[in-house]
N, C-alpha and C. Protein backbone atom coordinates (compact mmCIF):
# COMPACT_ATOMS: atom_id res chain seq x y z
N UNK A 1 5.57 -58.25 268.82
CA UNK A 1 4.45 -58.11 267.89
C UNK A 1 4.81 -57.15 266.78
N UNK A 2 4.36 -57.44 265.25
CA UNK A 2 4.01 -56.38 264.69
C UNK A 2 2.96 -55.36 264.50
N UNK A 3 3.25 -54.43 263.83
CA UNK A 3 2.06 -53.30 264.01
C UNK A 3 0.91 -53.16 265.21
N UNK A 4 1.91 -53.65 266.39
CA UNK A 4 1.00 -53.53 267.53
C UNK A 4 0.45 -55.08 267.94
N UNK A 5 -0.04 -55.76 267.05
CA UNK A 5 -0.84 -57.13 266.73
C UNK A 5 0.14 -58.42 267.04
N UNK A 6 -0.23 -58.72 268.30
CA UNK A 6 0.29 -59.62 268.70
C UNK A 6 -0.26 -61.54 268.31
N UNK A 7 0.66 -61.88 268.44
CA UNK A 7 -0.30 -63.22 267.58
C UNK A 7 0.50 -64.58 268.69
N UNK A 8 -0.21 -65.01 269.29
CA UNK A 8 0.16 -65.62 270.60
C UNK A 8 0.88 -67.24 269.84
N UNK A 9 1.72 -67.45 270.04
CA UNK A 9 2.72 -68.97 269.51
C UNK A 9 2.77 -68.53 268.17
N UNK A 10 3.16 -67.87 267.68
CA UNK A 10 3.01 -67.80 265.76
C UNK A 10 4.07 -69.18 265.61
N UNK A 11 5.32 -68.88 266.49
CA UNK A 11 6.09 -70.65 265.89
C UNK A 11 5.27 -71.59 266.15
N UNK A 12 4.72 -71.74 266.71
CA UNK A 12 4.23 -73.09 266.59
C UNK A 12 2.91 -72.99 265.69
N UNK A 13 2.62 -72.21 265.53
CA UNK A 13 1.73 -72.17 264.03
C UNK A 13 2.21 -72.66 263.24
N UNK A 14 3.53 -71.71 262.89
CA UNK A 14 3.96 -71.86 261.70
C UNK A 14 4.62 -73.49 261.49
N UNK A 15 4.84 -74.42 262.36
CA UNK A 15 5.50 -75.44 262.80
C UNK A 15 4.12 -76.42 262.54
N UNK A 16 3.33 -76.49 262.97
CA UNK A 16 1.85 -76.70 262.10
C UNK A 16 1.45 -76.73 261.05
N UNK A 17 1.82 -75.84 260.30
CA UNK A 17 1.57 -74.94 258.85
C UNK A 17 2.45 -76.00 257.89
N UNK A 18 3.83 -76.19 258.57
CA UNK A 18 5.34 -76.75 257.78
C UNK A 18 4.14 -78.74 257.65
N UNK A 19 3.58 -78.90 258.68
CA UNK A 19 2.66 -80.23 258.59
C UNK A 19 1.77 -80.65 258.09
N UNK A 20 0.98 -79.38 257.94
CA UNK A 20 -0.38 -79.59 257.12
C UNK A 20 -0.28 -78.84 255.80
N UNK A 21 0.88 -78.30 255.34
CA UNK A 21 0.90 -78.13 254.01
C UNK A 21 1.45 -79.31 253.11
N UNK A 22 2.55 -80.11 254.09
CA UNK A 22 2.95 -81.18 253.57
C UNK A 22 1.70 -82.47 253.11
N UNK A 23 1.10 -82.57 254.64
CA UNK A 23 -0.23 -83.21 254.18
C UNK A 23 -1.27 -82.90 253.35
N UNK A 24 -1.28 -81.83 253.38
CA UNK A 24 -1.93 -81.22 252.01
C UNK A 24 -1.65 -81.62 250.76
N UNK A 25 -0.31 -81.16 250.20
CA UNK A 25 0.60 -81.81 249.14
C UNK A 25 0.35 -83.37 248.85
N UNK A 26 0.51 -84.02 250.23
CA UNK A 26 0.79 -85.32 250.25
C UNK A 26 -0.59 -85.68 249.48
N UNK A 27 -1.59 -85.63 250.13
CA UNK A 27 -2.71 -86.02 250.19
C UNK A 27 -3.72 -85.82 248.98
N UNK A 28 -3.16 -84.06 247.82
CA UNK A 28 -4.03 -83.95 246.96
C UNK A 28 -4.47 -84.66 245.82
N UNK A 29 -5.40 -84.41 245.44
CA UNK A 29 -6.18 -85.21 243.96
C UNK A 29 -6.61 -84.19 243.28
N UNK A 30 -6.38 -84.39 241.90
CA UNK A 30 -7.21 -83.69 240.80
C UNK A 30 -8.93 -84.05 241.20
N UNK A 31 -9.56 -83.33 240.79
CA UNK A 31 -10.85 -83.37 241.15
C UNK A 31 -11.42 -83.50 242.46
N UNK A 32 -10.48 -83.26 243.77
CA UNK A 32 -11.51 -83.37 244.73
C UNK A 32 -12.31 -82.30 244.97
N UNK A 33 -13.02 -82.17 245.92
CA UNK A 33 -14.32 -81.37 246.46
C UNK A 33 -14.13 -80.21 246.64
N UNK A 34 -14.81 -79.14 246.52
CA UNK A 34 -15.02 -77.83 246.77
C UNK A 34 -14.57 -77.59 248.05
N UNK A 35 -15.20 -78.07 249.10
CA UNK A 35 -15.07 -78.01 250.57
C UNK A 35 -13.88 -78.57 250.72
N UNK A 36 -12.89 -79.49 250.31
CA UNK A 36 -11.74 -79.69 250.47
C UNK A 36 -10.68 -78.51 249.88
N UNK A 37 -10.92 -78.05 249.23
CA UNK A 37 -9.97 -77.26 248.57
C UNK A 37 -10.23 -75.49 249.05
N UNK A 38 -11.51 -75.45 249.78
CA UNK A 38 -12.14 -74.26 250.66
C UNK A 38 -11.44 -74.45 251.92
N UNK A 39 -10.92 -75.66 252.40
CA UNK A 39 -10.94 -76.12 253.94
C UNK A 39 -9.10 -75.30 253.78
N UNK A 40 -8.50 -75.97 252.63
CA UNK A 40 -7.64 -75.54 252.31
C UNK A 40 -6.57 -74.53 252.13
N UNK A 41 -7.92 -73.49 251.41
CA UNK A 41 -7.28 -72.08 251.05
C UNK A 41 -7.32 -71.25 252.85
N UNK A 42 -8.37 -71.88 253.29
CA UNK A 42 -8.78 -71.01 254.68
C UNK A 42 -7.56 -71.43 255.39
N UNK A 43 -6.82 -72.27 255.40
CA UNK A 43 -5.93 -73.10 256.04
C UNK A 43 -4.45 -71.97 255.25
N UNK A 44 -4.59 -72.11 254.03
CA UNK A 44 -3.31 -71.60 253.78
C UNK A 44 -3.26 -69.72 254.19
N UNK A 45 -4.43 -69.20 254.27
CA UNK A 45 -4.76 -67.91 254.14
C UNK A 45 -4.16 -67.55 256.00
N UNK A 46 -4.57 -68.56 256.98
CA UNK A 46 -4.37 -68.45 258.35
C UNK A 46 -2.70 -68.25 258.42
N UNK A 47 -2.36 -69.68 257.93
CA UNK A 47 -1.26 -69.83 258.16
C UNK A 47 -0.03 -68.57 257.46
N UNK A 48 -0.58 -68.24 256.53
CA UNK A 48 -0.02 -66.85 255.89
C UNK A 48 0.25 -65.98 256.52
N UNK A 49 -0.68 -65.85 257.31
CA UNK A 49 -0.77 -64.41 258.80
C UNK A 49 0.25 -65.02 259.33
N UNK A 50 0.47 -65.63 260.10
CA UNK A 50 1.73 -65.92 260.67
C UNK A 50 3.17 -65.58 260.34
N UNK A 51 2.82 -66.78 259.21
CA UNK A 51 4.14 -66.60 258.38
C UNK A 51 4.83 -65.15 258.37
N UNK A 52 3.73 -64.34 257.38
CA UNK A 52 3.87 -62.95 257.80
C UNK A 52 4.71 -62.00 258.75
N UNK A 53 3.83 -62.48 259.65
CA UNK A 53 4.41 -61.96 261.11
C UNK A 53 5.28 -62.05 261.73
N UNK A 54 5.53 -63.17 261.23
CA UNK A 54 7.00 -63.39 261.76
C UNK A 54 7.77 -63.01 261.10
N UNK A 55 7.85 -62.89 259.93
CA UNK A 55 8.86 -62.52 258.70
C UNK A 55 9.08 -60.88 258.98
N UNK A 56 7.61 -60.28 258.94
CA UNK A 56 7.99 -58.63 259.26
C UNK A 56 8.59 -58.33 260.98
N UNK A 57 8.34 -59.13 262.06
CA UNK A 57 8.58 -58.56 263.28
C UNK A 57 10.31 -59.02 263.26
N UNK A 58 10.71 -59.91 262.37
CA UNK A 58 12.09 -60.15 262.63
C UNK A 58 12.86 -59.42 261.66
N UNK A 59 12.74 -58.47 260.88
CA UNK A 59 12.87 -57.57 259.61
C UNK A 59 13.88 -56.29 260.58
N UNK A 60 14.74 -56.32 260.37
CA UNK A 60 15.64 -54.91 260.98
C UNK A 60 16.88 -54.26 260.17
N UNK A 61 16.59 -53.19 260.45
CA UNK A 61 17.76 -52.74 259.12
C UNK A 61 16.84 -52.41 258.21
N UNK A 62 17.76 -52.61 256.91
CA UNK A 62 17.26 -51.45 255.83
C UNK A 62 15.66 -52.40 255.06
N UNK A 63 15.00 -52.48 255.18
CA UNK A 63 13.81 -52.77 255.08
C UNK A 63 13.25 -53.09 253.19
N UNK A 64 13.89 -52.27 252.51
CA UNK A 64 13.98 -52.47 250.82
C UNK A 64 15.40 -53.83 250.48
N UNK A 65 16.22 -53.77 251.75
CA UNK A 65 17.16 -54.99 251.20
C UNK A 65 16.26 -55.97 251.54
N UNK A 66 15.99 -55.93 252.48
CA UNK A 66 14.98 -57.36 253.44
C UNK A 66 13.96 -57.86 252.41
N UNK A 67 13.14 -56.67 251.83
CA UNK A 67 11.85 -57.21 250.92
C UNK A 67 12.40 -57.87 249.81
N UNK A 68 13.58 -57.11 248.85
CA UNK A 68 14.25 -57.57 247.94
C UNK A 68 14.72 -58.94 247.94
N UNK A 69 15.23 -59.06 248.63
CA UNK A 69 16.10 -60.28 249.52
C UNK A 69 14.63 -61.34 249.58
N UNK A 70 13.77 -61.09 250.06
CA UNK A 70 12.54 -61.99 250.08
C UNK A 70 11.96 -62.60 248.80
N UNK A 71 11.41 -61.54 248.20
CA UNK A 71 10.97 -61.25 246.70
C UNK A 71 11.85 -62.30 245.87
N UNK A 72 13.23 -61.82 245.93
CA UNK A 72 14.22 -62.77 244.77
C UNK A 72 13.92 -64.73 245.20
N UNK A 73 14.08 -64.59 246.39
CA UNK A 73 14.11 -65.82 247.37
C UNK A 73 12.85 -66.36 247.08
N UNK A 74 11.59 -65.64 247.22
CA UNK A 74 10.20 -66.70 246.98
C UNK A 74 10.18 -66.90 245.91
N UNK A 75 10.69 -66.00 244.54
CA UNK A 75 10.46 -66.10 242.70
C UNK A 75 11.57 -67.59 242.33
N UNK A 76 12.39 -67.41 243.23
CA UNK A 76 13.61 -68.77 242.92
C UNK A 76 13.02 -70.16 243.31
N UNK A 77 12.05 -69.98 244.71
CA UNK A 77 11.36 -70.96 245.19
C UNK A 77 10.20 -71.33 243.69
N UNK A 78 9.53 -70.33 243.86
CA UNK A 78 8.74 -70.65 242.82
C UNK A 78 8.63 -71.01 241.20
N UNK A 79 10.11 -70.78 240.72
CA UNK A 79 10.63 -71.31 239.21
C UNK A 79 11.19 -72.44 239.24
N UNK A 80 11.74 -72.80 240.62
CA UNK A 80 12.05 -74.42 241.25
C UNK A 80 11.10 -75.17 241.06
N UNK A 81 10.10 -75.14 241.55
CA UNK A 81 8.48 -75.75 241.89
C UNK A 81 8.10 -75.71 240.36
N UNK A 82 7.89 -74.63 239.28
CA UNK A 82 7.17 -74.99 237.63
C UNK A 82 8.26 -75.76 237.10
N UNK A 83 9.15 -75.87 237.65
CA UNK A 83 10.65 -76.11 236.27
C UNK A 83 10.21 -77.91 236.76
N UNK A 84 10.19 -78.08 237.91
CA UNK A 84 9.99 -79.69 238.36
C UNK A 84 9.02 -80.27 237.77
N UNK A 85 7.52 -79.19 238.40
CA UNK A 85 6.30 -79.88 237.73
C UNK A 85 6.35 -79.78 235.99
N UNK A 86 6.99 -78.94 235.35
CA UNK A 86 7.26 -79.06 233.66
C UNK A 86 7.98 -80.21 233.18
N UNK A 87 9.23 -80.52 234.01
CA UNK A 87 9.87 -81.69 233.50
C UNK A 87 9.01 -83.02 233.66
N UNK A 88 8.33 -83.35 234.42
CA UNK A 88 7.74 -84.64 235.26
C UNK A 88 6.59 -84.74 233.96
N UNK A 89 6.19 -84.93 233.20
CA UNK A 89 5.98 -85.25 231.88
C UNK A 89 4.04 -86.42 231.81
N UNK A 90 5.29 -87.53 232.63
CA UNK A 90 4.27 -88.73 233.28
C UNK A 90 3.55 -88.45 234.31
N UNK A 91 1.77 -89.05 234.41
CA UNK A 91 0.95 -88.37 235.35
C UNK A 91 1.63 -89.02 236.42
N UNK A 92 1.83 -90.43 236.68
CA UNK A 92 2.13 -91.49 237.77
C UNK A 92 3.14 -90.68 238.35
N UNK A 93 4.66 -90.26 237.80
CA UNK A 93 5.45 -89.90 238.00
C UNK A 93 5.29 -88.93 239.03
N UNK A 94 4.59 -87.87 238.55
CA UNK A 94 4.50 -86.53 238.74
C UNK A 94 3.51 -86.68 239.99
N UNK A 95 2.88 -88.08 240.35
CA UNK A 95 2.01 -88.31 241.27
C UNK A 95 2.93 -88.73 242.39
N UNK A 96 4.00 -89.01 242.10
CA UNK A 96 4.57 -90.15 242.81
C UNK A 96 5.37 -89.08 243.29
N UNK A 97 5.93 -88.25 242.89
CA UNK A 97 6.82 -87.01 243.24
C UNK A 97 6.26 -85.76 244.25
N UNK A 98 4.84 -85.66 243.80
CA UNK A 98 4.22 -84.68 244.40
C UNK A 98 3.83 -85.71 246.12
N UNK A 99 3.40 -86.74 245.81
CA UNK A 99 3.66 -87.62 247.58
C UNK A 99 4.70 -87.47 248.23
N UNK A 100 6.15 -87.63 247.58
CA UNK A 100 7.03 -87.84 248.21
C UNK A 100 7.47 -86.76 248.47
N UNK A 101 7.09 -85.15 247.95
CA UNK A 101 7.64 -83.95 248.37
C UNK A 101 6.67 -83.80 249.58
N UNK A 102 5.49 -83.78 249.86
CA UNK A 102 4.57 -83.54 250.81
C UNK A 102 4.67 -84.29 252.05
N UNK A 103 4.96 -85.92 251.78
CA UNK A 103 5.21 -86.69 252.80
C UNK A 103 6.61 -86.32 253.17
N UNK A 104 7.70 -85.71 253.01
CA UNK A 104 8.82 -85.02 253.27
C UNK A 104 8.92 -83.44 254.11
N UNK A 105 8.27 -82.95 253.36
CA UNK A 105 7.91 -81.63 253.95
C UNK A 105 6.92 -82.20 255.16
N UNK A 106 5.96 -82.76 255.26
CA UNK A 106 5.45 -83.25 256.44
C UNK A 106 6.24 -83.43 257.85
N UNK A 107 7.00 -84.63 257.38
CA UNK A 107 7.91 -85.29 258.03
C UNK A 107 8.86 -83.88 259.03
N UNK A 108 9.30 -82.91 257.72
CA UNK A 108 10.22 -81.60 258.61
C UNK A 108 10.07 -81.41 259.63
N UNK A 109 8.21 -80.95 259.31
CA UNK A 109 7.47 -80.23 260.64
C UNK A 109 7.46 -80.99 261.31
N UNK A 110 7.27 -82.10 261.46
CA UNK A 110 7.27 -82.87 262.73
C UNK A 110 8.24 -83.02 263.61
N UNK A 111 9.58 -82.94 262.63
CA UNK A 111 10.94 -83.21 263.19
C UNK A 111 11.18 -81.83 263.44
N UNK A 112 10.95 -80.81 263.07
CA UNK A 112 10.82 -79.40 263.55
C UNK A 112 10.34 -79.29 265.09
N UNK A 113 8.98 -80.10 265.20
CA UNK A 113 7.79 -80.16 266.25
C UNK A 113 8.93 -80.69 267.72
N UNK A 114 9.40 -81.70 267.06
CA UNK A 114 10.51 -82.76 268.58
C UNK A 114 11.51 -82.01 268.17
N UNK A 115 11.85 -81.10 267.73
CA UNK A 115 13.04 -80.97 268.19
C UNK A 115 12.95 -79.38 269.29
N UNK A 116 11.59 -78.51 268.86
CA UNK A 116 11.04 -78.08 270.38
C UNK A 116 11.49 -76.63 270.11
C-alpha cells in the first residue's frame, strides 16, 4: 500500500480502466448527454486512484528522477495525442481514427485481462 491506503486488486482495476477507456474512446460522440460524460469523468477520476497507486507504491529510489521521468513521459504522450488529432483535418477521418484507437486500446485490456 501507499501512504498506509491500501486499495484491494488495483491491477485489475487498472486492467478494467485499460477497457473502459478504450470503450469510452471507442464509443464517443460530439454532443452526447450530460450523464454520459458525468458517468465518465466519475469513471476516469476512480480509475486515476489506482493508476496512482500503483505508480507511487512502485516508485523507489530517487523520487525527483521518477516524477521527472513521469512528467516528460505523460507531456510526450500527450503532444502525440494533439499532433494526431491536428493533422486528421476530415471529421469522418478523425471519426474513423478515434474508433479504431479505442477499439484497440480496448482490445489490450482484454488481452491484458487473458493473459492473467
Amino acid at each position: 500500500s501507499w501512504a498506509g491506503i491500501p486499495i484491494p486488486m488495483v491491477e485489475t482495476w487498472i486492467v478494467l480502466s485499460v477497457v473502459a477507456f478504450g470503450l469510452l474512446t471507442a464509443l464517443s460522440r460530439r454532443g452526447q448527454s450530460d450523464q454520459i460524460t458525468f458517468a465518465s469523468l466519475a469513471a476516469i477520476a476512480l480509475f486515476a486512484m489506482c493508476h496512482g497507486h500503483a505508480h507511487a507504491t512502485e516508485a523507489h529510489g530517487n523520487a525527483a528522477g521518477y516524477m521527472l521521468g513521469f512528467l516528460i513521459s505523460t507531456a510526450a504522450l500527450h503532444i502525440v495525442g494533439i499532433f494526431i488529432a491536428r493533422t486528421i483535418s476530415n471529421a469522418t477521418a478523425a471519426r474513423m481514427v478515434q474508433a479504431a484507437t479505442g477499439t484497440g486500446i480496448a482490445m489490450a485490456g482484454l488481452a491484458l485481462m487473458a493473459a492473467g
